[in-house]
C-alpha atoms as a PDB file:
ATOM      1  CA  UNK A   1      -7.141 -59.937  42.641  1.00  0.00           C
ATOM      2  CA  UNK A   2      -4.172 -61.126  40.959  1.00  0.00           C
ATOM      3  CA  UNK A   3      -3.508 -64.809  40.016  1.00  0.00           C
ATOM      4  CA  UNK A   4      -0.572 -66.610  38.487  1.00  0.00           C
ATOM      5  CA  UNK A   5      -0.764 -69.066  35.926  1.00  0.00           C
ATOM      6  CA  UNK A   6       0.653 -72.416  37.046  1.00  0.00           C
ATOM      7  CA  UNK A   7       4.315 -73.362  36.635  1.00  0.00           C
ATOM      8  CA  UNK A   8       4.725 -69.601  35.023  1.00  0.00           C
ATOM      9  CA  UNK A   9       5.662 -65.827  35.449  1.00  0.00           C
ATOM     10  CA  UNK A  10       3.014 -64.959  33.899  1.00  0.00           C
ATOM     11  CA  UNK A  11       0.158 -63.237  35.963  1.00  0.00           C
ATOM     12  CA  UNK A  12      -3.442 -61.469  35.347  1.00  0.00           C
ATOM     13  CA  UNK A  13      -5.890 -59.397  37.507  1.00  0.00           C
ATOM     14  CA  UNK A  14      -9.763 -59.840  37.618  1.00  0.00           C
ATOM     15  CA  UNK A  15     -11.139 -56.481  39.823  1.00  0.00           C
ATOM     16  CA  UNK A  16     -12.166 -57.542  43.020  1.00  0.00           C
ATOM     17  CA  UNK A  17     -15.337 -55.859  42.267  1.00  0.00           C
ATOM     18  CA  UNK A  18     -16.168 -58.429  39.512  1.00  0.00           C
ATOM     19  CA  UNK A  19     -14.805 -61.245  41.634  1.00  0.00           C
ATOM     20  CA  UNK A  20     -17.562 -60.188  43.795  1.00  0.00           C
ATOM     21  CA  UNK A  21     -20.174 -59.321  41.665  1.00  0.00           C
ATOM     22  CA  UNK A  22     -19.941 -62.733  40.084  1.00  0.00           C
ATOM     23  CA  UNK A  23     -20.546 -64.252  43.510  1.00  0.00           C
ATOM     24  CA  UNK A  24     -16.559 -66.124  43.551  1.00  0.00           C
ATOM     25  CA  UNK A  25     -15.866 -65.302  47.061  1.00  0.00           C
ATOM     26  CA  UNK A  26     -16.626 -68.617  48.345  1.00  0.00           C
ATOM     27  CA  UNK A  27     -16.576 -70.536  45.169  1.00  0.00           C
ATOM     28  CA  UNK A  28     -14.746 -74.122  45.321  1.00  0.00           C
ATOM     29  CA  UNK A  29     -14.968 -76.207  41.896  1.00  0.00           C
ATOM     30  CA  UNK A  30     -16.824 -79.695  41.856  1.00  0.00           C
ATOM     31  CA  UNK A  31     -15.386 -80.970  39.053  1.00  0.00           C
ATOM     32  CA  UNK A  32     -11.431 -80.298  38.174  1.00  0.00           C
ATOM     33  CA  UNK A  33     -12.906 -78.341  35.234  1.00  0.00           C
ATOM     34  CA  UNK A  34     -15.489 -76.092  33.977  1.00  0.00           C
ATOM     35  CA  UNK A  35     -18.839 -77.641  32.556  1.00  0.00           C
ATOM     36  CA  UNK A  36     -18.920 -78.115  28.661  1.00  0.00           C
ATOM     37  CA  UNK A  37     -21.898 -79.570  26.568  1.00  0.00           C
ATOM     38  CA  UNK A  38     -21.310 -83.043  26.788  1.00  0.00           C
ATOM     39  CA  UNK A  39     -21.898 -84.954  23.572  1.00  0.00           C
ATOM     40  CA  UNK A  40     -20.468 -83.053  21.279  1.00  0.00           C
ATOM     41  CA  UNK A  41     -19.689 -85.324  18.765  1.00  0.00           C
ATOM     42  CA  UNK A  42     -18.142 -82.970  15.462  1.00  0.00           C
ATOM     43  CA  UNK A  43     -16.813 -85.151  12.192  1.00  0.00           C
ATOM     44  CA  UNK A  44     -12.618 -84.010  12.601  1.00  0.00           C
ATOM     45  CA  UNK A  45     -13.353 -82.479  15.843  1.00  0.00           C
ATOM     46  CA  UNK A  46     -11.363 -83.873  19.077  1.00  0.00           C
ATOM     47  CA  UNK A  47     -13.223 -82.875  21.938  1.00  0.00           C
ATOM     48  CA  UNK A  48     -11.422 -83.503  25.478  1.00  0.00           C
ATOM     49  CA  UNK A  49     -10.419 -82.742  28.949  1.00  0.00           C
ATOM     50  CA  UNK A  50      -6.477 -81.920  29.297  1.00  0.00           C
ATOM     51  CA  UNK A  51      -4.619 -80.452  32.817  1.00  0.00           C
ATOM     52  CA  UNK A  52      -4.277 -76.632  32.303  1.00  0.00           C
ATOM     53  CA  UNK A  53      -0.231 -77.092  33.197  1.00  0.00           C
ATOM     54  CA  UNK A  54      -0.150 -79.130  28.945  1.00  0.00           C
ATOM     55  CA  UNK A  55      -1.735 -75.931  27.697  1.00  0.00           C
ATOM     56  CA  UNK A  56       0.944 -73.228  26.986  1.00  0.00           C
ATOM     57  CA  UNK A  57      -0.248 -69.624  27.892  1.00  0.00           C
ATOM     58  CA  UNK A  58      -0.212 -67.341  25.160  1.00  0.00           C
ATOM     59  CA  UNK A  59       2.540 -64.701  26.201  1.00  0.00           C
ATOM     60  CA  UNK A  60       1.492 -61.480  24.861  1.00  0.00           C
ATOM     61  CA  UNK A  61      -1.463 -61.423  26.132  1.00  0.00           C
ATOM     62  CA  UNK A  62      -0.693 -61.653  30.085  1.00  0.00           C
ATOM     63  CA  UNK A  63       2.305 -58.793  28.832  1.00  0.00           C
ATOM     64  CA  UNK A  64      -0.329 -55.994  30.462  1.00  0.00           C
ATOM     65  CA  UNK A  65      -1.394 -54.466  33.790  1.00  0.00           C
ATOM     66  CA  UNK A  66      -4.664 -53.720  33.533  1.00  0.00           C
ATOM     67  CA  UNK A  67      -7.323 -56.266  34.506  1.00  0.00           C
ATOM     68  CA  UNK A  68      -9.322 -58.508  32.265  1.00  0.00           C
ATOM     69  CA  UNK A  69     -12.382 -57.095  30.933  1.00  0.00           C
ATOM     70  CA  UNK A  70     -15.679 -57.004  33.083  1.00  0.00           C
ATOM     71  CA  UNK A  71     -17.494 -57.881  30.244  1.00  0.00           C
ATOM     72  CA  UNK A  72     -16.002 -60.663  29.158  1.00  0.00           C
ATOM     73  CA  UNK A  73     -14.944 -62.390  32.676  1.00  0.00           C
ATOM     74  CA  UNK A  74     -18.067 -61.805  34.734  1.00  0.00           C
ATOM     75  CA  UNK A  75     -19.954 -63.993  32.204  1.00  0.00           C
ATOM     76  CA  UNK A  76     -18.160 -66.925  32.544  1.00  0.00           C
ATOM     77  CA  UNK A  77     -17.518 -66.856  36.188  1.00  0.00           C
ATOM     78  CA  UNK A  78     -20.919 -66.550  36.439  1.00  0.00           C
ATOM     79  CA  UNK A  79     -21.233 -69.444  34.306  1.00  0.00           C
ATOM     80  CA  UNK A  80     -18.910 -71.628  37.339  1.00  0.00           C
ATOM     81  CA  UNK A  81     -21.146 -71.255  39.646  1.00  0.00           C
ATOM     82  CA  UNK A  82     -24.753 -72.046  37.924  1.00  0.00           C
ATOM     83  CA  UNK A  83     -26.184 -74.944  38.420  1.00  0.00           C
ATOM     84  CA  UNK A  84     -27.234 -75.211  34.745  1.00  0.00           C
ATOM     85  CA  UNK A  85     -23.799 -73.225  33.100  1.00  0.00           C
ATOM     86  CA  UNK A  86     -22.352 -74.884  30.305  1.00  0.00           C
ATOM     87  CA  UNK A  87     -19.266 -73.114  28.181  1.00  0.00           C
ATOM     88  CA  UNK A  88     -17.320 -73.785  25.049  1.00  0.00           C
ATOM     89  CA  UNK A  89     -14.132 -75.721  24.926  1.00  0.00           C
ATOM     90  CA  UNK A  90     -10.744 -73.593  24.379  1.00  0.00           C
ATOM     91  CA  UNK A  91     -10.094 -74.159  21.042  1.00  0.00           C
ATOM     92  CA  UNK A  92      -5.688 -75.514  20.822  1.00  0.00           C
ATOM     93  CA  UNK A  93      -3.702 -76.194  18.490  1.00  0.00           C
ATOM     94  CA  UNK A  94      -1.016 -79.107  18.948  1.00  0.00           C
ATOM     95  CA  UNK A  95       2.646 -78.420  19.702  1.00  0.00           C
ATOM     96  CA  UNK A  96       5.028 -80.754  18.927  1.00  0.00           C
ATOM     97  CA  UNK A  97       8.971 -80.761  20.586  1.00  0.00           C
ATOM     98  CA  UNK A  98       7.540 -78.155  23.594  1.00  0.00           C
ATOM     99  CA  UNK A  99       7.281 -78.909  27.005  1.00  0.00           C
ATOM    100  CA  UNK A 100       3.442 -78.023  26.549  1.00  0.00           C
ATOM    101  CA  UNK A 101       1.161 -80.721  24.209  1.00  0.00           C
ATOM    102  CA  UNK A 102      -1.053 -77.720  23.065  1.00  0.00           C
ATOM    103  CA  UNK A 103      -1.465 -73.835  22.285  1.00  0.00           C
ATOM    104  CA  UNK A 104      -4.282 -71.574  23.479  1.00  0.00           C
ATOM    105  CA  UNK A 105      -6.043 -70.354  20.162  1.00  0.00           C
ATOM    106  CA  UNK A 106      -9.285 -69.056  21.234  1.00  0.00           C
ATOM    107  CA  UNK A 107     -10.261 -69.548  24.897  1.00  0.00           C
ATOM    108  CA  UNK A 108      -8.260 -66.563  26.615  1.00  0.00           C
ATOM    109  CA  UNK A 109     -11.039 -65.635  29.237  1.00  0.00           C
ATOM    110  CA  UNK A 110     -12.179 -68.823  29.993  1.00  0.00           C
ATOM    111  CA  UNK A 111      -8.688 -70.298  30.345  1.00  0.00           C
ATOM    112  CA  UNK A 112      -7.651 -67.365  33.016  1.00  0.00           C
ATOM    113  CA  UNK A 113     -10.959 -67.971  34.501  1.00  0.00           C
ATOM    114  CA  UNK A 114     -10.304 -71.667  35.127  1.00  0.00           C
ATOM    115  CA  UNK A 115      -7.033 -70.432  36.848  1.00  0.00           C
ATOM    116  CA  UNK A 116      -8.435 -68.166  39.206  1.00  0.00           C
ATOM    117  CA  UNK A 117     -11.439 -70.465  39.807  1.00  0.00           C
ATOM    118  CA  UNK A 118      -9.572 -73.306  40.864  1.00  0.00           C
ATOM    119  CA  UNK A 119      -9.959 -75.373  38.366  1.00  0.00           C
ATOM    120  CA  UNK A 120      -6.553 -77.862  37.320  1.00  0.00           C
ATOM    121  CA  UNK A 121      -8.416 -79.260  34.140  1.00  0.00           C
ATOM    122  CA  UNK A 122      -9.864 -77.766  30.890  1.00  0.00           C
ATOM    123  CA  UNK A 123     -11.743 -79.208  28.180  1.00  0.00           C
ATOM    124  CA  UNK A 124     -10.506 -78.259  24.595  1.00  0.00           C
ATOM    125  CA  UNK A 125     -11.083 -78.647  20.913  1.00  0.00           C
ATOM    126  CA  UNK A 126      -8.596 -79.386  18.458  1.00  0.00           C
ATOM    127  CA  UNK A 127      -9.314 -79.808  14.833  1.00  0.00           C
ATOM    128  CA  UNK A 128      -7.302 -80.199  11.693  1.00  0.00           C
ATOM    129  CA  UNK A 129      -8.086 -76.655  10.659  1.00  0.00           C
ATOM    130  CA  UNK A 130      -7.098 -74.451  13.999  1.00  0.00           C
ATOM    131  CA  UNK A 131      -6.846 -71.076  13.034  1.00  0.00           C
ATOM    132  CA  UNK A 132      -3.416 -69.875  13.574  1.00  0.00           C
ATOM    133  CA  UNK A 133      -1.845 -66.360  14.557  1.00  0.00           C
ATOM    134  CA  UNK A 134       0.150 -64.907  11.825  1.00  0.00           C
END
């Protein structure tokens, strides 16, 4: 299955077999975003829930063909659907004088995944001390 990010050119591709290994045929969100552990409170940690449209997509890494890897997207739409799932904020960095407030740092599968899952919403952690691509 192929799915677009938002607003962009940009595409990706999950295999339909993982889309239905991981059960996502007839999946439908509850919230507008993925469940995080809730109270995590992290001296010079923000912790919060953003639209995925102020997040901008990292470029190079939708600049492929072949699908996202089983191992690594199965989990976490997995995760969606249980009852008891919980996953890690993306971690961002913030952007200033960009259409977008933030930029994906860490969070590449689980920021597709909340694309093709239907999510609109993400939570995220910034911090002071966001590792940054050379």
């Amino acid at each position: 299955m192929r799915f677009r990010v938002p607003g962009e050119a940009f595409e990706f591709q999950i295999e339909d077999a993982d889309w239905v290994f991981a059960g996502m045929q007839q999946f439908r969100p509850a919230l507008p975003f993925f469940p995080y552990p809730r109270g995590l409170n992290v001296s010079g940690v923000d912790l919060q829930v953003v639209p995925l449209a102020q997040i901008e997509p990292c470029a190079p890494r939708f600049d492929r063909t072949e699908p996202l890897a089983r191992e690594r997207i199965v989990p976490i739409l997995m995760a969606f659907r249980s009852q008891e799932g919980v996953l890690p904020p993306v971690q961002v960095e913030p952007l200033d004088g960009s259409r977008y407030s933030f930029r994906l740092v860490n969070g590449f599968h689980r920021y597709c995944a909340s694309i093709a899952g239907g999510f609109t919403e993400i939570p995220i952690v910034t911090h002071a001390l966001a590792w940054r691509r050379p």
